[in-house]
Protein backbone atom coordinates (compact mmCIF):
# COMPACT_ATOMS: atom_id res chain seq x y z
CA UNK A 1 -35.12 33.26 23.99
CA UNK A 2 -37.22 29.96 23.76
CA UNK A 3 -38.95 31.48 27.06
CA UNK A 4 -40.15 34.26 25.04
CA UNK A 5 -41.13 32.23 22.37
CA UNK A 6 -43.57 30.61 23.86
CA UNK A 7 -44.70 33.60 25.76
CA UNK A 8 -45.86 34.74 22.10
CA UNK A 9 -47.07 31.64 20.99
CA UNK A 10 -49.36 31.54 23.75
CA UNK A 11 -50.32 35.22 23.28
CA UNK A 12 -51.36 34.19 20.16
CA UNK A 13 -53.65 31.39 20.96
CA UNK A 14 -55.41 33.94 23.43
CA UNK A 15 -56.16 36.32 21.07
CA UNK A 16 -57.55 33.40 19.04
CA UNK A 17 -59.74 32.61 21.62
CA UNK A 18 -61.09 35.96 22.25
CA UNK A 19 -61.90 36.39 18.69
CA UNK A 20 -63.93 33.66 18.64
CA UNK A 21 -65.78 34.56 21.69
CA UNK A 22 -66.48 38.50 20.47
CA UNK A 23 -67.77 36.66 17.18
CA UNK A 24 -69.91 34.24 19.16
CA UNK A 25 -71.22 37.30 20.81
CA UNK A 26 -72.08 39.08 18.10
CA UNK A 27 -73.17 35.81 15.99
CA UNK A 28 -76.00 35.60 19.34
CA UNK A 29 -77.03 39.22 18.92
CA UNK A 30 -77.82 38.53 15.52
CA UNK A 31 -79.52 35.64 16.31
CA UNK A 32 -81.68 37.60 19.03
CA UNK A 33 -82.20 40.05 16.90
CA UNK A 34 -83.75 38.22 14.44
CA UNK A 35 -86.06 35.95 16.53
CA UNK A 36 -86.84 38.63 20.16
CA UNK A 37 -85.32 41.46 21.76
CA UNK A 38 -83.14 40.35 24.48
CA UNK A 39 -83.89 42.46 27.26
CA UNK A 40 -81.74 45.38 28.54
CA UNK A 41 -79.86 43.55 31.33
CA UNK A 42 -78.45 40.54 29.08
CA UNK A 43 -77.30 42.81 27.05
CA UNK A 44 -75.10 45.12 28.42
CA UNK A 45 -73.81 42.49 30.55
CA UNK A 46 -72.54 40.84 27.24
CA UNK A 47 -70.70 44.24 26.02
CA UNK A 48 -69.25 44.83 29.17
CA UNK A 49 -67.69 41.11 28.90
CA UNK A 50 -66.62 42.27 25.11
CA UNK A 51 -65.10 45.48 26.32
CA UNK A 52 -63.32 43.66 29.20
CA UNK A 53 -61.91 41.07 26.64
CA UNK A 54 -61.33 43.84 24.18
CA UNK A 55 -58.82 45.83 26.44
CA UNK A 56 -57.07 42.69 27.75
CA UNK A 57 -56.06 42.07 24.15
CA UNK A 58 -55.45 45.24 23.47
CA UNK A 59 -52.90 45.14 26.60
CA UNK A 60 -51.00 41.90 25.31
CA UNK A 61 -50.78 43.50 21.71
CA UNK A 62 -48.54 45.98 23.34
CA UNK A 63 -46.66 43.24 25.34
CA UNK A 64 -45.80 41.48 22.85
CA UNK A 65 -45.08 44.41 20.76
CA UNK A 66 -42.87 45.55 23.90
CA UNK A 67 -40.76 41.63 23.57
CA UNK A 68 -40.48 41.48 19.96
CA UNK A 69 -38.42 44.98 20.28
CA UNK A 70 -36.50 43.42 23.49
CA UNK A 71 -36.27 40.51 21.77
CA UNK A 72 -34.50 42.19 18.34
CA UNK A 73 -32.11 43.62 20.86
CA UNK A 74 -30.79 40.83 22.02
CA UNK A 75 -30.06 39.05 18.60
CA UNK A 76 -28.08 41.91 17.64
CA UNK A 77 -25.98 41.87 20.82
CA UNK A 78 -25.76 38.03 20.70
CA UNK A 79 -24.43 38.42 17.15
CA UNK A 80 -24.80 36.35 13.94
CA UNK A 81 -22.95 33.58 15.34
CA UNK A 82 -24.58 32.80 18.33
CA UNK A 83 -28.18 33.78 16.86
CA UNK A 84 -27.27 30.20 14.19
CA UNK A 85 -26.10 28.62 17.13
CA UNK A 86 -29.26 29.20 18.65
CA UNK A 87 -31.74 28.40 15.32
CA UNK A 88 -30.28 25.42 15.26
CA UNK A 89 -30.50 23.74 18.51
CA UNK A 90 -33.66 21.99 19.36
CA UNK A 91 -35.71 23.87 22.09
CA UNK A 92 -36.51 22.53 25.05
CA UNK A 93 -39.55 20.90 26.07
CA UNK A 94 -41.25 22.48 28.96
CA UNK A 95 -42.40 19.79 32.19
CA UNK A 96 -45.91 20.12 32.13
CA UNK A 97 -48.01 21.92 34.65
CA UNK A 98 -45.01 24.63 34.67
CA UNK A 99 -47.31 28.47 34.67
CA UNK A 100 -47.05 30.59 31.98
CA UNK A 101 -45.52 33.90 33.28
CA UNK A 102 -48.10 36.53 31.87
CA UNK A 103 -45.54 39.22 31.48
CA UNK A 104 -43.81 42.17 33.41
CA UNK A 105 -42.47 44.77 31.13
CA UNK A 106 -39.37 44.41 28.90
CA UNK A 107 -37.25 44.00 32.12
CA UNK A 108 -39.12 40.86 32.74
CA UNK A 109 -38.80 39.36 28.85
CA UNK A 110 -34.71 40.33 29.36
CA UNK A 111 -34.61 38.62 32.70
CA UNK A 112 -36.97 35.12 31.17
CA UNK A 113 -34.30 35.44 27.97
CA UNK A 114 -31.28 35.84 29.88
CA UNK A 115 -32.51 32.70 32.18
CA UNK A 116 -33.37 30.50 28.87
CA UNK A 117 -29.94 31.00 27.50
CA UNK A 118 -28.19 29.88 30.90
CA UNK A 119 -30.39 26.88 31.05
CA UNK A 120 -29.91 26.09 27.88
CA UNK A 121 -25.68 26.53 28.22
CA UNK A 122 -25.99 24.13 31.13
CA UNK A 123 -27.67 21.64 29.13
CA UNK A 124 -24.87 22.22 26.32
CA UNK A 125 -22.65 21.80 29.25
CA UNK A 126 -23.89 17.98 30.43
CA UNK A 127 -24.52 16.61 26.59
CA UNK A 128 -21.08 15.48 24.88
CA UNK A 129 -20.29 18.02 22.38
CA UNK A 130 -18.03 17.71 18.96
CA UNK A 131 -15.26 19.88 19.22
CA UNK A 132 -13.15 19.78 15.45
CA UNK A 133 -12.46 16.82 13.47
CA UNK A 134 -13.04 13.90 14.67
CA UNK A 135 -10.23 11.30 13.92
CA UNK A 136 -9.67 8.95 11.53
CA UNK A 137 -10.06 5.71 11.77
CA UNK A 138 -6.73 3.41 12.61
CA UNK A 139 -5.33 3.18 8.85
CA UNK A 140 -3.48 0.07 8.06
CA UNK A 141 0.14 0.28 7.88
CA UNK A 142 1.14 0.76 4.69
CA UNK A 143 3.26 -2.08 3.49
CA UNK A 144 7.11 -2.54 3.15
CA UNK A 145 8.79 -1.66 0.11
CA UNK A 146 10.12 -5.97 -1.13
CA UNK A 147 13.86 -5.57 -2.19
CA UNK A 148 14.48 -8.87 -1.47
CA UNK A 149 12.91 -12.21 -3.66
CA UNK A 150 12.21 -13.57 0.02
CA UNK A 151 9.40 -11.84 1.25
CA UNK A 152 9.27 -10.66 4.58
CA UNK A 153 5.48 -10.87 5.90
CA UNK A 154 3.50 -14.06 5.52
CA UNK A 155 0.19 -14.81 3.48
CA UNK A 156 -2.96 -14.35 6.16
CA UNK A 157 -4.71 -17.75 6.55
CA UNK A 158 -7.19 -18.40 3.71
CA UNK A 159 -6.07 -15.78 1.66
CA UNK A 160 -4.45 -16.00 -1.83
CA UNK A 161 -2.12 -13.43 -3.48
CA UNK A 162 -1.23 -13.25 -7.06
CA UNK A 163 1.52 -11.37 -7.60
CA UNK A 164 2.79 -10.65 -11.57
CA UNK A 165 6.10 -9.23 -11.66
CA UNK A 166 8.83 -7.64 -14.01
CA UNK A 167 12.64 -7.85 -13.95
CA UNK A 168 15.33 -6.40 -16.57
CA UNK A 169 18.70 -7.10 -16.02
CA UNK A 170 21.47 -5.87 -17.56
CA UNK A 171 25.28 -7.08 -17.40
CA UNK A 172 28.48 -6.07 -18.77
CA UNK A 173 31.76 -8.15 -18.20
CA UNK A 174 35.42 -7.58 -20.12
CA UNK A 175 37.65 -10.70 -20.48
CA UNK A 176 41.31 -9.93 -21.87
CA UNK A 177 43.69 -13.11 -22.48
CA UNK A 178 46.96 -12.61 -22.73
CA UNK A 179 49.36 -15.71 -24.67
CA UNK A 180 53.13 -14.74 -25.35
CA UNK A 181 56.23 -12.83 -23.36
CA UNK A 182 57.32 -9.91 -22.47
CA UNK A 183 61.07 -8.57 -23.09
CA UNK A 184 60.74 -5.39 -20.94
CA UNK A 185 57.91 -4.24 -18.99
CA UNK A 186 54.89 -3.18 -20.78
CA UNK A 187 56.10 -4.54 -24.20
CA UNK A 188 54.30 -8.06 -24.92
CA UNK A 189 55.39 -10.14 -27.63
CA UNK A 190 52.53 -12.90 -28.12
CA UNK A 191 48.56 -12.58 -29.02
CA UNK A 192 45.91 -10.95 -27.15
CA UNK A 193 41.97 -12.20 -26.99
CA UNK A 194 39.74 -9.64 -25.53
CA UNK A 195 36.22 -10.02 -24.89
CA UNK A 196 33.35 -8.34 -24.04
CA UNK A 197 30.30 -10.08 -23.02
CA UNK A 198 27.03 -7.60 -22.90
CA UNK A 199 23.38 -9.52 -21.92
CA UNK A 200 20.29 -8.25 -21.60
CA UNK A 201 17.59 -10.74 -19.56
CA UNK A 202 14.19 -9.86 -19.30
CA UNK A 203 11.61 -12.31 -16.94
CA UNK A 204 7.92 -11.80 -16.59
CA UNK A 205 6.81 -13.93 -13.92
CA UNK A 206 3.49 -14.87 -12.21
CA UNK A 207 3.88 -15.73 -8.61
CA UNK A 208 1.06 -17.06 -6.17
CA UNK A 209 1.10 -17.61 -2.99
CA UNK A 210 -1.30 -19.00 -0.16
CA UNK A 211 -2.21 -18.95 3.10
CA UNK A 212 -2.19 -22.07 4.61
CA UNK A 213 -2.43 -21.08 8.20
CA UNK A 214 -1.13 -17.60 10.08
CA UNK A 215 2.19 -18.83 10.47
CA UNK A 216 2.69 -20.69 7.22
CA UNK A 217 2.36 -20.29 3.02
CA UNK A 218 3.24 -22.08 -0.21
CA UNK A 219 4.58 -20.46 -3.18
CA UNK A 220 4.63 -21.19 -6.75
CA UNK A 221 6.99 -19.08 -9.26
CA UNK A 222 6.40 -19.36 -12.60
CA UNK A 223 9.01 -17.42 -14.91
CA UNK A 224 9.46 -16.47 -18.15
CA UNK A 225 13.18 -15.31 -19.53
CA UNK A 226 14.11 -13.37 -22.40
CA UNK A 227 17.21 -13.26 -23.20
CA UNK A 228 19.86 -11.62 -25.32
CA UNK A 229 24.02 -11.88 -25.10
CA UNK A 230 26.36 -9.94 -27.27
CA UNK A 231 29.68 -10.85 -27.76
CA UNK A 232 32.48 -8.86 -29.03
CA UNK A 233 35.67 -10.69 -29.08
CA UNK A 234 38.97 -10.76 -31.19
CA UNK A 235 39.94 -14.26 -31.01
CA UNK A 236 42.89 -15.43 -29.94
CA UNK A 237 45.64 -17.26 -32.75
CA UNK A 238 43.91 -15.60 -35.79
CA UNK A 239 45.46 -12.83 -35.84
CA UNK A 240 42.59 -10.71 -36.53
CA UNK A 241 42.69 -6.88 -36.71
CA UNK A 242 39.07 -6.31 -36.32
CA UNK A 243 36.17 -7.48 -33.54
CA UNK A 244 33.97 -9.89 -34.44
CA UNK A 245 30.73 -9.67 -32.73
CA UNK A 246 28.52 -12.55 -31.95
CA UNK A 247 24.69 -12.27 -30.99
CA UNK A 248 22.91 -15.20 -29.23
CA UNK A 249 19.06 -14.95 -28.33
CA UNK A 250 16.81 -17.05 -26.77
CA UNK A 251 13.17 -17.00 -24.94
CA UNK A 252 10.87 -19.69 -23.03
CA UNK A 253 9.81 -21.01 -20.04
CA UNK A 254 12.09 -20.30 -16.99
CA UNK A 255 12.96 -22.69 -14.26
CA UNK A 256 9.95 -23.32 -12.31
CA UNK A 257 10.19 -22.80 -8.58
CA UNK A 258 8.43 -23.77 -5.35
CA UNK A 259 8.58 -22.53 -1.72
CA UNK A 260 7.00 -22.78 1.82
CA UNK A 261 7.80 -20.40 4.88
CA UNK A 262 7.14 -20.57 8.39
CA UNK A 263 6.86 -18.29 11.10
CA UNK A 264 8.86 -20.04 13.89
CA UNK A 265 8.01 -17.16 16.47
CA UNK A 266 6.91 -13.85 16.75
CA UNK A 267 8.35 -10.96 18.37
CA UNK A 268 9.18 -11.21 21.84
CA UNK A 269 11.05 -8.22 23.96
CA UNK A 270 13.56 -7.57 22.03
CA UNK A 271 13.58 -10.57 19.77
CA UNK A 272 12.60 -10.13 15.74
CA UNK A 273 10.32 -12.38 14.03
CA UNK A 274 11.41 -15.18 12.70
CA UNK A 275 10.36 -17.28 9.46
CA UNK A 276 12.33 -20.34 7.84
CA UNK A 277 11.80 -21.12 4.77
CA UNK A 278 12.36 -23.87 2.15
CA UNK A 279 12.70 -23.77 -1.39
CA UNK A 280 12.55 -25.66 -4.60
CA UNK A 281 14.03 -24.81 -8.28
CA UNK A 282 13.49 -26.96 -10.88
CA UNK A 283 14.91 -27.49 -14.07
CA UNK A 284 12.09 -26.53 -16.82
CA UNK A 285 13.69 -24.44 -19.03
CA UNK A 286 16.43 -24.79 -21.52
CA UNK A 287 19.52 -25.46 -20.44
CA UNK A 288 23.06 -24.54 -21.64
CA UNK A 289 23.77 -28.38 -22.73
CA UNK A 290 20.35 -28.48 -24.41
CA UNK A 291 21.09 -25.86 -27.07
CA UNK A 292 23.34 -26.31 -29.93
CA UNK A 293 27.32 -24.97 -29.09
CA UNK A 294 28.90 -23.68 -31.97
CA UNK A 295 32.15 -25.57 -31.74
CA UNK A 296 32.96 -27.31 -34.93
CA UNK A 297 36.31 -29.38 -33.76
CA UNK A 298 37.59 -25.99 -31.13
CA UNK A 299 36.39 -28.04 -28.44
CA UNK A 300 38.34 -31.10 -28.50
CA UNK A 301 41.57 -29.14 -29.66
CA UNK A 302 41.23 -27.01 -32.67
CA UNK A 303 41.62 -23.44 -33.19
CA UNK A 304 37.95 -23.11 -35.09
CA UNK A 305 34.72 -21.60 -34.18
CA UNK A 306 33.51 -19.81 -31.06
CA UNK A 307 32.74 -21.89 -28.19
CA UNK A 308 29.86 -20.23 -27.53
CA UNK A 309 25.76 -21.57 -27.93
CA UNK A 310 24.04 -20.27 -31.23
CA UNK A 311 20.78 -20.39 -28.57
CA UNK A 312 20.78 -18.43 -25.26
CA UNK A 313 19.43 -20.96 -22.99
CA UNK A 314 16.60 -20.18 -20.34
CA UNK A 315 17.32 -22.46 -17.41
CA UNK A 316 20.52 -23.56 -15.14
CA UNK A 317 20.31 -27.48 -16.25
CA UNK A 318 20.54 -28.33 -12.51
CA UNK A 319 18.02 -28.63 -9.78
CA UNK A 320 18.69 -26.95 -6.02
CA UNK A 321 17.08 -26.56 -2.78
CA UNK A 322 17.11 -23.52 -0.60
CA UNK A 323 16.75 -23.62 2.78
CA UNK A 324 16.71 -20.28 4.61
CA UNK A 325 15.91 -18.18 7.74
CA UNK A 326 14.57 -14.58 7.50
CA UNK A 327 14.21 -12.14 10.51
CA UNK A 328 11.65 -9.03 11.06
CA UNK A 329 12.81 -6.44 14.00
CA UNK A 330 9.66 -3.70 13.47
CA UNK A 331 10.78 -0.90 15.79
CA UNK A 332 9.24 2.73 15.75
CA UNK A 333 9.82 4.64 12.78
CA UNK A 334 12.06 1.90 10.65
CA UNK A 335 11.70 -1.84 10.07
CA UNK A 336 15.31 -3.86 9.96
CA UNK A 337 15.10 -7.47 8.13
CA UNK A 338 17.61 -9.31 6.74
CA UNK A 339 18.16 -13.48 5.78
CA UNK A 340 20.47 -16.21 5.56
CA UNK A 341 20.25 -19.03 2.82
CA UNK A 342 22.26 -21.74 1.43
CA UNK A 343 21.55 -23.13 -2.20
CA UNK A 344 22.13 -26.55 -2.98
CA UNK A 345 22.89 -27.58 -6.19
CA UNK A 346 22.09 -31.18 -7.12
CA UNK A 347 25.04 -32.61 -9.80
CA UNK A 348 24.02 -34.23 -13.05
CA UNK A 349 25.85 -37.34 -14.62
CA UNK A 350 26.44 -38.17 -17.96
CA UNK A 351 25.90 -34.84 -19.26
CA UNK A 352 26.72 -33.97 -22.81
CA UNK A 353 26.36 -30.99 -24.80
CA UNK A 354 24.80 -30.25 -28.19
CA UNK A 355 27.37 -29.01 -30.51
CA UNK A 356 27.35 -28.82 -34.71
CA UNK A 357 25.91 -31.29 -36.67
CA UNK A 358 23.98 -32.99 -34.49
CA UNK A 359 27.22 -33.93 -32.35
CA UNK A 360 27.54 -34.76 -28.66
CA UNK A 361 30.68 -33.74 -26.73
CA UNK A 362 30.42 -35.99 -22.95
CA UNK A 363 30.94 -34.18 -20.30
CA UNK A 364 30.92 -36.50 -17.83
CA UNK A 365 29.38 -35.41 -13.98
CA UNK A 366 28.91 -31.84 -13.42
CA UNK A 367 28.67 -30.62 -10.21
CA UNK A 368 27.47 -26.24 -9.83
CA UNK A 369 28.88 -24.49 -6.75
CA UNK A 370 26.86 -24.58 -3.71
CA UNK A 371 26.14 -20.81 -2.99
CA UNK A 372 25.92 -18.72 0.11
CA UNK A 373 23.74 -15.94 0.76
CA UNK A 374 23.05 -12.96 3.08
CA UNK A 375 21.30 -10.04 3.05
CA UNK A 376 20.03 -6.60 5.46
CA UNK A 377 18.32 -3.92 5.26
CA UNK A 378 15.81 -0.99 6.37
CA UNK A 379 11.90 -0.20 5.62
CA UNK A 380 10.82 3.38 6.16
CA UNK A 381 7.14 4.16 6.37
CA UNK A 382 6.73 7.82 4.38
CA UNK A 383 2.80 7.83 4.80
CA UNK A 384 0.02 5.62 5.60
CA UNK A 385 0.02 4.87 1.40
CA UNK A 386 3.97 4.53 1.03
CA UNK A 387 7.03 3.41 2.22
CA UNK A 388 10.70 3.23 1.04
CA UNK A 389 13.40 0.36 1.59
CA UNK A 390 17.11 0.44 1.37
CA UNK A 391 19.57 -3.18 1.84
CA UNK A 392 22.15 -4.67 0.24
CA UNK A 393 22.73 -8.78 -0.56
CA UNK A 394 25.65 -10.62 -1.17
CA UNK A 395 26.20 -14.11 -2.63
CA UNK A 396 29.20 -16.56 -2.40
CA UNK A 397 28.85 -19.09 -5.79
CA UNK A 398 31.58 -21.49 -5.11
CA UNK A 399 33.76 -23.06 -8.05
CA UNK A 400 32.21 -25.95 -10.37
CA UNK A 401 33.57 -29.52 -10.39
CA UNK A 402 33.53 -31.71 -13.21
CA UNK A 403 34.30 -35.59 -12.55
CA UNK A 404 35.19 -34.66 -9.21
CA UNK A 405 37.97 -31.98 -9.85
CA UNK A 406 37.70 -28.23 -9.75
CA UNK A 407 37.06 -27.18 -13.29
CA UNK A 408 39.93 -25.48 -14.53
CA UNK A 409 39.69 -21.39 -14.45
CA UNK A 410 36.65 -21.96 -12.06
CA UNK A 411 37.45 -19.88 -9.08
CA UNK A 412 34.79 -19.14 -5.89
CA UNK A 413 32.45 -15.66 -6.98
CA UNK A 414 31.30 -13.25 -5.04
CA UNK A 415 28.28 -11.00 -6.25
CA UNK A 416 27.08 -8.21 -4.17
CA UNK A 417 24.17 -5.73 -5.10
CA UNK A 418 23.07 -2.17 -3.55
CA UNK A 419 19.07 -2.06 -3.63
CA UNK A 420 16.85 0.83 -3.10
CA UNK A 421 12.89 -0.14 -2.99
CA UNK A 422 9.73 1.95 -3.51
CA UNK A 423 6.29 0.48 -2.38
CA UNK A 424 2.59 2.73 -2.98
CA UNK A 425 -0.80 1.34 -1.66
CA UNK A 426 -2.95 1.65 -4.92
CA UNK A 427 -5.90 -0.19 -3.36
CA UNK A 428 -6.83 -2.00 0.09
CA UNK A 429 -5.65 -5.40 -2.00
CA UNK A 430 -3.31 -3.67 -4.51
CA UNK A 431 0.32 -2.13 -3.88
CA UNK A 432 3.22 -1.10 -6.37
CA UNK A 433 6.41 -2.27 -5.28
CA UNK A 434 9.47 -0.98 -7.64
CA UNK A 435 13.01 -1.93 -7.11
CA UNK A 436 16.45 -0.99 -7.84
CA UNK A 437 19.87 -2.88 -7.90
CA UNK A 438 23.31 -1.67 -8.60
CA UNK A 439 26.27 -4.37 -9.00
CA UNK A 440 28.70 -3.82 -6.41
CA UNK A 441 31.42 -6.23 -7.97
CA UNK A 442 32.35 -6.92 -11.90
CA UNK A 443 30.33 -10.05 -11.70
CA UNK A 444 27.06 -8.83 -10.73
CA UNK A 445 24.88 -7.42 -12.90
CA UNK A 446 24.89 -3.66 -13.71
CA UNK A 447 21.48 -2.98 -13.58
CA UNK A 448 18.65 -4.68 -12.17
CA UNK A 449 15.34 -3.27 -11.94
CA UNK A 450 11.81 -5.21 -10.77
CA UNK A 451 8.16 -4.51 -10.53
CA UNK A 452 6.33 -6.25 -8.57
CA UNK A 453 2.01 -6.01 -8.04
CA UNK A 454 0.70 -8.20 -5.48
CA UNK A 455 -3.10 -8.64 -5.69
CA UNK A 456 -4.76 -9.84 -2.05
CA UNK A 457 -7.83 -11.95 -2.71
């Protein structure tokens, strides 16, 4: 095809240039004419040259007439398709000094067209060609769904992440007393306090964390609790026949904690990673023996008032340390991780509590139960933009001593949770990470439910 293309473009230019030479001729007759006669000779030596040109463009009018018909053929048997194909492909440059073929019939045009399109294949053939869609570009993996207040991939070096969160927790808890005797089973002769205990908590919290190097990052927690408890009790030696229901609300600033994690090493065969940790919880909220208890004489032996603070507080009252060790196993599609951690709690001495009146009842030294921890679980990638976690924790709170001694009633609790986590990529430096938590014993909170948006600066 490009063969007979230039075939006609060259036909073209011919016939250009035989124009010009009929009109030169006739431009010089007229220009005889009007100064002598040329003589006889000249000038039928001139027309014979015009006829001569005359009939050899007459004869390449009907060649080219003859290869624009051939050449209409073809495009219909090539089809549409191939006839874009072929618009849109550059043609080829010819070498120079390569003759002109001047022509042969139509078999000749069909035998130049037919050799164009096989040089012209062959050339397709040697250049890389584009076949489809080329693919994507490696996406980043999206990241794992955080059940867990440990998380399980460290800060990159230099880079900051500020990560406000959301958690609503919600706890139920029935307490049933039972003073007096029994003459025959399931008859009891005595008095009866039953209590139920409902609290809702609510804590906002900005967390950032940094980078210091690729295997280690600080932390800094900063909550914020609200908090509201319901009681419904009928107490005991009153002999009340209806409940009484007590609400207690409180809000501030939380405990302030701080942490630092370390990647001790990275996966190796068929070794997990690895990252210790350390952490720090202050006491800068309000604690229980910092709000006022309403206990008018009950505590030191009377039958009066509740027992219970007129303020919820916001804190623990005690500081603790954390240290703990949490392990990454990526393996192809899931992600297993899981930790170990031991809190600390530092006693206090000389503790007192707030009640009525602007009274202080001494406590002497109090002493929280150190508290054990462990948790597992799995991280499912569902697309490079989500994944989906499932685990399960479990905490040991041992019993509290006061001046030394077990605190009477105090017993060792165990509080285990079911968690089910949701992350979504919203941006390159934004993801969503929702979580779930079902208590698993009557100590542990119903409900618990946190959202979590880390920013990546």
């Amino acid at each position: 095809m490009q063969t007979f293309h230039r075939r006609r473009l060259r036909l073209l230019v011919l016939c250009s240039c035989l124009a010009c030479a009929a009109s030169a001729v006739q431009a010089q007759q007229n220009k005889s004419g009007r100064n002598a006669v040329p003589t006889a000779k000249r000038v039928d030596a001139l027309q014979q040259q015009l006829d001569a040109q005359s009939q050899q463009l007459e004869e390449m009018r009907n060649r080219l007439a003859e290869q624009e018909a051939r050449y209409r053929e073809l495009q219909e048997r090539l089809g549409p398709a191939q006839e874009a194909r072929q618009e849109a492909r550059k043609p080829a440059v010819r070498p120079p000094g390569t003759p002109v073929p001047d022509g042969g019939g139509s078999a000749t045009a069909a035998s130049a067209a037919v050799a164009a399109e096989g040089a012209q294949a062959a050339a397709d053939a040697a250049r890389p060609v584009q076949v489809g869609v080329a693919p994507a570009e490696p996406s980043v993996a999206p990241p794992m769904a955080q059940i867990f207040d440990e998380p399980s991939i460290l800060t990159p070096k230099g880079r900051y992440v500020l990560e406000p969160s959301f958690q609503y927790n919600y706890s139920s808890n029935d307490r049933v007393a039972l003073v007096g005797y029994t003459v025959i089973p399931a008859i009891l002769i005595g008095l009866i306090d039953v209590r139920e205990v409902k609290r809702n908590t609510m804590i906002p919290t900005l967390t950032g964390r940094w980078g210091v190097t690729n295997k280690m990052e600080l932390e800094l927690k900063v909550p914020y609790v609200i908090r509201s408890d319901t009681t419904v009790s009928r107490e005991i030696f009153t002999g009340a026949a209806v409940d009484n229901v007590f609400d207690t609300k409180g809000n501030g600033l939380g405990d302030v904690e701080m942490a630092m994690r370390y990647q001790i090493f990275s996966a190796k065969e068929n070794w997990p990673y690895l990252v210790g940790g350390l952490r720090f919880k202050s006491r800068t909220g309000k604690d229980p023996f910092e709000v006022v208890t309403d206990c008018v004489t009950r505590c030191l032996g009377n039958t009066t008032g509740t027992g219970l603070p007129l303020d919820a507080p916001t804190g623990s009252g005690f500081y603790s340390l954390q240290p703990s060790i949490t392990w990454l196993y990526p393996t192809d599609p899931a992600v297993f991780f899981g930790g170990l951690s031991y809190t600390y709690n530092f006693s206090r001495d000389n503790v007192s509590r707030l009640v009525l009146n602007n009274q202080r009842e001494e406590l002497g030294s109090i002493k929280p139960g150190d508290v054990w921890g462990i948790n597992f679980g799995m991280g499912l990638s569902i697309n490079e933009r989500s994944s989906f976690s499932l685990g399960m924790e479990l905490y040991s709170v041992g019993p509290t001593e006061q001046n030394g001694q077990t605190v009477r009633g105090s017993v060792r609790t165990q509080l285990a949770s079911l968690l089910l986590g949701y992350s979504f990529r919203l941006t390159d430096k934004t993801n969503i990470n929702v979580s779930v938590g079902a208590g698993l014993t009557r100590d542990t909170p119903d409900l618990q439910l946190t959202v979590r948006v880390p920013v990546t600066f």
